[in-house]
Protein backbone atom coordinates (compact mmCIF):
# COMPACT_ATOMS: atom_id res chain seq x y z
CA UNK A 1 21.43 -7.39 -12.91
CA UNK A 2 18.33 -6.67 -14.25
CA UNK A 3 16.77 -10.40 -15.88
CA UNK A 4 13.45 -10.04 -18.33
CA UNK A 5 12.37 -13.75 -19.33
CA UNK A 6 9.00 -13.07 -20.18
CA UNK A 7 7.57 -11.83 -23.45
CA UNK A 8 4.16 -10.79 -24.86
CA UNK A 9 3.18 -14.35 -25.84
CA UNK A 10 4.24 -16.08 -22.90
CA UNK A 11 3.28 -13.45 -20.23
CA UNK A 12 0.20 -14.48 -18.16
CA UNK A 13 -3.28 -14.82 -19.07
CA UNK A 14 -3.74 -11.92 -16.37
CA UNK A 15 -1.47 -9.67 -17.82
CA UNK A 16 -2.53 -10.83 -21.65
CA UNK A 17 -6.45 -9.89 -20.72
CA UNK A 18 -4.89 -6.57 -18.97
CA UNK A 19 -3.31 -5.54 -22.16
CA UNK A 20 -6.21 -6.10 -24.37
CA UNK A 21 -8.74 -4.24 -22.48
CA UNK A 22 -6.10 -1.50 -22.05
CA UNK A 23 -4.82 -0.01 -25.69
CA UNK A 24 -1.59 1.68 -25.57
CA UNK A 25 -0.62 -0.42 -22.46
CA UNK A 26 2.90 -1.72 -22.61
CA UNK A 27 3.60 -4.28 -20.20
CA UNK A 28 7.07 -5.39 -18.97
CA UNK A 29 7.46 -8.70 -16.69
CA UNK A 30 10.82 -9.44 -15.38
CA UNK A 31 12.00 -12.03 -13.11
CA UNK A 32 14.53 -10.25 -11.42
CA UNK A 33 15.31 -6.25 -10.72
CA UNK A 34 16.88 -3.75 -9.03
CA UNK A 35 13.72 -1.64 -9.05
CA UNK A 36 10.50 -1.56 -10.80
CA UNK A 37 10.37 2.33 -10.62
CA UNK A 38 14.18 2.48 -11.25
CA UNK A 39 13.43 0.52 -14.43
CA UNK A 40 10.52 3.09 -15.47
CA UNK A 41 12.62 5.66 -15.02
CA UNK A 42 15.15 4.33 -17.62
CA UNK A 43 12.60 4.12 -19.66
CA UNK A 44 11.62 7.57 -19.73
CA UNK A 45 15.63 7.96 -20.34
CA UNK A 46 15.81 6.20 -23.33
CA UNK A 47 12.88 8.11 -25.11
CA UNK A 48 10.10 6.19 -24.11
CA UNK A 49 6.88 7.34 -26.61
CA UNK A 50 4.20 5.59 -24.75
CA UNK A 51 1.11 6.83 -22.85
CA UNK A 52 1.49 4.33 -20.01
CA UNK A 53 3.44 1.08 -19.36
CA UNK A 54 3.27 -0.98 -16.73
CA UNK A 55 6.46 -2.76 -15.01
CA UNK A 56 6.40 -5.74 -12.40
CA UNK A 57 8.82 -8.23 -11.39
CA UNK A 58 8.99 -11.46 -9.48
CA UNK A 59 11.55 -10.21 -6.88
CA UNK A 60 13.24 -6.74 -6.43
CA UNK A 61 16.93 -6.64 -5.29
CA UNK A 62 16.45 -2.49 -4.15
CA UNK A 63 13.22 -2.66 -3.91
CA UNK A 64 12.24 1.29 -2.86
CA UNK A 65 9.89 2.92 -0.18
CA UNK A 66 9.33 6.28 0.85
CA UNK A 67 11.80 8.47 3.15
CA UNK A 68 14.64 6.41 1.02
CA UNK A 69 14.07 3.34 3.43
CA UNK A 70 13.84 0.00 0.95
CA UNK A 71 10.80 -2.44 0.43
CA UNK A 72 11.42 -6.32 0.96
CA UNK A 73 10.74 -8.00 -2.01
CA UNK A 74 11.49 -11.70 -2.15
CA UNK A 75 10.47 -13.67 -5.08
CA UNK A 76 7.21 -14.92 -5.54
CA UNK A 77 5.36 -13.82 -2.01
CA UNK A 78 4.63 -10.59 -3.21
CA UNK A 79 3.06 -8.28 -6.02
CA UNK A 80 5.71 -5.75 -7.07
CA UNK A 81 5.20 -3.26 -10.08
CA UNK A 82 5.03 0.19 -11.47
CA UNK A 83 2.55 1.98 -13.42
CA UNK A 84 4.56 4.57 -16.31
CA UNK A 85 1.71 7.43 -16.76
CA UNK A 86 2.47 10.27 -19.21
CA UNK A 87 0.89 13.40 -17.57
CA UNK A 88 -0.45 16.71 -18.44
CA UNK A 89 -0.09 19.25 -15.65
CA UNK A 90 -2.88 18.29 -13.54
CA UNK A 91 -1.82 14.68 -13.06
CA UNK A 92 1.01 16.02 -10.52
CA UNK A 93 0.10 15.98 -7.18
CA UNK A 94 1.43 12.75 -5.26
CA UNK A 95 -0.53 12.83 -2.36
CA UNK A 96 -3.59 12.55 -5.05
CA UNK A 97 -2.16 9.92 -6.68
CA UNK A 98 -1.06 8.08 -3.47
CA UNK A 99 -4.28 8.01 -1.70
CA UNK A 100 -6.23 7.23 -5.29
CA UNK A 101 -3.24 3.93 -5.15
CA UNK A 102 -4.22 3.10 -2.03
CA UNK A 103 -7.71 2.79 -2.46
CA UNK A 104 -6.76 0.82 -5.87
CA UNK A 105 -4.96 -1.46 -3.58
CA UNK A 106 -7.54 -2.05 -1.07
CA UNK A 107 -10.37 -2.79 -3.42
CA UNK A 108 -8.45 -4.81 -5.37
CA UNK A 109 -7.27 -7.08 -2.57
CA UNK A 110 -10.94 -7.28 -1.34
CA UNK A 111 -12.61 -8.03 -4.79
CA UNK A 112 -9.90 -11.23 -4.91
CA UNK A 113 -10.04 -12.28 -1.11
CA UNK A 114 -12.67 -10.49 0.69
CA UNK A 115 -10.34 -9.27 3.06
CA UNK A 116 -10.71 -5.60 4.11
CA UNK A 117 -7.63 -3.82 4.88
CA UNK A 118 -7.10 -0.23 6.01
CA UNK A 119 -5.35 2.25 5.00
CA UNK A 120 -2.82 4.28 7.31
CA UNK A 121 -2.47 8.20 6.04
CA UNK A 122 -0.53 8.68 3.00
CA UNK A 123 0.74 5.77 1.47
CA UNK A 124 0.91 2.10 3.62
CA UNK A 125 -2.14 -0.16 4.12
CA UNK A 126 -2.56 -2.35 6.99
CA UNK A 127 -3.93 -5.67 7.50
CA UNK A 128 -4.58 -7.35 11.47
CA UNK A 129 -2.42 -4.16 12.31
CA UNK A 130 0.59 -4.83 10.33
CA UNK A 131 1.82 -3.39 7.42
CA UNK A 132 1.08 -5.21 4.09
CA UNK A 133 1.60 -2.38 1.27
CA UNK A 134 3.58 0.26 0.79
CA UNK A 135 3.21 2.80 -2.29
CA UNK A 136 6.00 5.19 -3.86
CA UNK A 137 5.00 7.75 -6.13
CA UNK A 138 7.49 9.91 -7.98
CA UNK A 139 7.73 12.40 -10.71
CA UNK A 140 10.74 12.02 -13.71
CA UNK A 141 11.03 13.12 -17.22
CA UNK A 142 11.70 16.74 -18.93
CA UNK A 143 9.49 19.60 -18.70
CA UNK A 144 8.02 19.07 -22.42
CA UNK A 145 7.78 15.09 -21.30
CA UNK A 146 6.73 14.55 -17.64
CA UNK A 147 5.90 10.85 -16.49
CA UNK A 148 4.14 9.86 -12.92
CA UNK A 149 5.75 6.56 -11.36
CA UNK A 150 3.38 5.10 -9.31
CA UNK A 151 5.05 2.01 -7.39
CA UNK A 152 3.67 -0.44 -5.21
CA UNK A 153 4.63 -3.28 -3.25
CA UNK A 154 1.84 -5.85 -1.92
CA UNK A 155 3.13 -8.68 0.82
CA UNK A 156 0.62 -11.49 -1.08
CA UNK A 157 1.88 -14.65 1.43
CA UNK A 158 5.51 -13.03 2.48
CA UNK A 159 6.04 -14.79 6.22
CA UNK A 160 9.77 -14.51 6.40
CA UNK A 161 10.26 -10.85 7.52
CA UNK A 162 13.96 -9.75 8.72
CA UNK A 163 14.31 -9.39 11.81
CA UNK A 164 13.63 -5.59 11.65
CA UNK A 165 10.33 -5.59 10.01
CA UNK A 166 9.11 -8.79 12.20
CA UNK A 167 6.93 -6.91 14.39
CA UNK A 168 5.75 -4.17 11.45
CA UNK A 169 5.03 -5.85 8.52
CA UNK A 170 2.40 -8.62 7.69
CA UNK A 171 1.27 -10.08 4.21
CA UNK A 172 -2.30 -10.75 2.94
CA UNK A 173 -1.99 -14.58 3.66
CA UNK A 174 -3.33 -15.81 0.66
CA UNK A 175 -1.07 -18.23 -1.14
CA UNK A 176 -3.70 -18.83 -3.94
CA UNK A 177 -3.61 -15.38 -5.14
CA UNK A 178 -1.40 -14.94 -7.97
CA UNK A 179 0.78 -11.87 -8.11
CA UNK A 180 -0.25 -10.77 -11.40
CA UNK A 181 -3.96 -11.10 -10.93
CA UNK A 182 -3.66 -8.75 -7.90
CA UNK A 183 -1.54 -6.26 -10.23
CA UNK A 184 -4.26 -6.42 -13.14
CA UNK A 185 -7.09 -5.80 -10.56
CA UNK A 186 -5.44 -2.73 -8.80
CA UNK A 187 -4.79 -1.08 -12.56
CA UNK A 188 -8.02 -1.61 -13.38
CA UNK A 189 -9.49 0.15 -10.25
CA UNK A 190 -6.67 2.92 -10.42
CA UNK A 191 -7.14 3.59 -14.50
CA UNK A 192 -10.35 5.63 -13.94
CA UNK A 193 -8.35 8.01 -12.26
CA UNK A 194 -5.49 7.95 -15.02
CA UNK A 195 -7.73 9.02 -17.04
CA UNK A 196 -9.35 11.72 -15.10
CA UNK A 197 -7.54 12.90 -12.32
CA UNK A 198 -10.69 14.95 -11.62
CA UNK A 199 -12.22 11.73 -10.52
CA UNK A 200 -12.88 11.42 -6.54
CA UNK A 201 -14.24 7.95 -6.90
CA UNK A 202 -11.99 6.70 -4.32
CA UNK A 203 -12.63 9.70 -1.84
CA UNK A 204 -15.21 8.32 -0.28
CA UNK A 205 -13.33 4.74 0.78
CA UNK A 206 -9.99 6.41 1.93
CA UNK A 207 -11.85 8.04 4.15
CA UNK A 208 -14.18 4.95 5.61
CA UNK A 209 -11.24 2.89 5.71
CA UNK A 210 -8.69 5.29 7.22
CA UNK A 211 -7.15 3.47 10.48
CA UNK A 212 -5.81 7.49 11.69
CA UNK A 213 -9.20 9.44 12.08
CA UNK A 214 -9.51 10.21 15.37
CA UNK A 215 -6.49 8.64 16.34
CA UNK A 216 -3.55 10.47 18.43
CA UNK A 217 -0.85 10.96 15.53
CA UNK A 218 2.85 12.56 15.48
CA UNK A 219 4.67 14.32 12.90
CA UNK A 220 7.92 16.18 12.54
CA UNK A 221 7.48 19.74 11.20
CA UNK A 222 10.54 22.65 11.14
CA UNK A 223 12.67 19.86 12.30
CA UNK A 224 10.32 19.20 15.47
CA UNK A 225 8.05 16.46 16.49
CA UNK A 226 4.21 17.69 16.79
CA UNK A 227 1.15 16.00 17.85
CA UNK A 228 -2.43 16.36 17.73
CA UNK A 229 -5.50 13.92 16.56
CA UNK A 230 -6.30 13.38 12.90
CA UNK A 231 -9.82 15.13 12.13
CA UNK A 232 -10.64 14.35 8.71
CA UNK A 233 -9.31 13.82 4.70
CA UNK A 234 -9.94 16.36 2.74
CA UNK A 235 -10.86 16.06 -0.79
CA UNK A 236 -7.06 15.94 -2.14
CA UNK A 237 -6.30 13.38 -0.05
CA UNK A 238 -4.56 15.61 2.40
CA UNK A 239 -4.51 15.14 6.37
CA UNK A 240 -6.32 17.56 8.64
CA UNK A 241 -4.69 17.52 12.40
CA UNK A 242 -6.27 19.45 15.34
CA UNK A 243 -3.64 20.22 18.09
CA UNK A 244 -4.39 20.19 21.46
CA UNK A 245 -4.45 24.26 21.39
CA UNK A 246 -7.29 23.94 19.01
CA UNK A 247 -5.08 24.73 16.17
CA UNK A 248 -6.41 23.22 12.63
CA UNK A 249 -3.02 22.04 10.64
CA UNK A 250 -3.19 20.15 7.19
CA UNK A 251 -0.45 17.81 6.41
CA UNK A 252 0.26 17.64 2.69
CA UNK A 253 3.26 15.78 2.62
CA UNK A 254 5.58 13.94 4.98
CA UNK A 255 4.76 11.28 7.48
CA UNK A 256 2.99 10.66 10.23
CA UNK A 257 3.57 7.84 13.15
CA UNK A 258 0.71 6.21 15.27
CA UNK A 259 1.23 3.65 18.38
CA UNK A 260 1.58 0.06 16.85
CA UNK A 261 -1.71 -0.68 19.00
CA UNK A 262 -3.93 2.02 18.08
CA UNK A 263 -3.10 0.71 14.03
């Protein structure tokens, strides 16, 4: 049951400036969801004629990660939201738009605490070698009308875990930061590359704060596990892995695992 309480003139001050500074921004603050990329994708259902919108919510009942797993999202510990990007055809590669996210992410949460986390090939960033974001990006809409969904999840001061992400998943730790000024932040670092997905701003800082280069990585390709150590990030944000044969393979999609202590 999806529960939106909020409205322009009540929304907050973060969200208000956000708006202002962005024209053609639509923001949509709920309380409660299923989904914050579920909802954008209803929107892009029922004729949505914006440029770009942005979604969050206070808690997510389905909240969604990659590989169809599901991101915990109790109320009011975390930042959860989605940005709703109208694109043109060159605004369509994920792995792009994940690692330009990411490094949104990480800026934003070190321009507000001064904590620096890092960021673990394509889409999670760590913090004290647990995981504290996680990003989904997916593509919707008709060939005439194509959107980018661009969610992420931020564990702000989350400490109750279930029992199965215990020993993965960590939070920023700061109970003073307010969801909503952490989601206004990371737009405002990602919207350069909205606008021109040209821009390799963030190139530079996925790479220096990478936690896999040089580490000993594993990945399943042809329905096999591989492993080699991760060389280097190329400049779409893809993964280069050297095998132990010498063999130079880049990763474009997928997943890869590292040990929990080498993270």
């Amino acid at each position: 049951m999806q529960k939106n309480s909020k409205n322009k003139n009540d929304r907050h001050a973060a969200l208000d400036a956000l708006a202002q500074a962005f024209e053609g921004l639509q923001i949509q603050c709920f309380d409660e969801i299923d989904s914050t990329n579920a909802e954008a994708k209803r929107m892009v259902c029922g004729g949505f004629e914006g440029a770009r919108a942005l979604i969050t919510a206070r808690t997510q009942s389905m909240g969604r990660g990659r590989m169809g797993r599901s991101f915990y999202s109790p109320a009011d510990t975390g930042a959860y939201f989605s940005v709703l990007c109208r694109v043109s055809g060159e605004l369509t590669d994920a792995v792009t738009v994940t690692s330009a996210a990411s490094v949104a992410v990480m800026r934003a949460i070190r321009t507000l605490t001064g904590l620096q986390a890092e960021i673990k090939w394509v889409n999670d960033l760590y913090l004290n070698g647990k995981k504290i974001c996680g990003i989904l990006v997916e593509g919707t809409g008709l060939e005439s009308s194509r959107f980018m969904i661009i969610g992420i999840g931020v564990n702000i001061s989350t400490e109750d875990f279930p029992s199965e992400l215990r020993e993965i998943a960590g939070s920023v730790g700061a109970r003073a930061l307010d969801a909503q000024t952490l989601i206004a932040e990371i737009y405002r670092e990602l919207a350069p590359y909205l606008d021109d997905p040209s821009n390799r701003s963030w190139l530079a800082d996925y790479r220096t704060y990478s936690c896999v280069i040089g580490k000993r990585v594993r990945w399943m390709q042809n329905g096999a596990w591989r492993e080699g150590t991760a060389a280097e990030i190329d400049a779409d944000g893809a993964l280069q892995v050297e095998t132990d044969g010498g063999e130079r393979i880049r990763l474009y999609s997928g997943e890869i695992t590292l040990r929990a202590a080498e993270i």
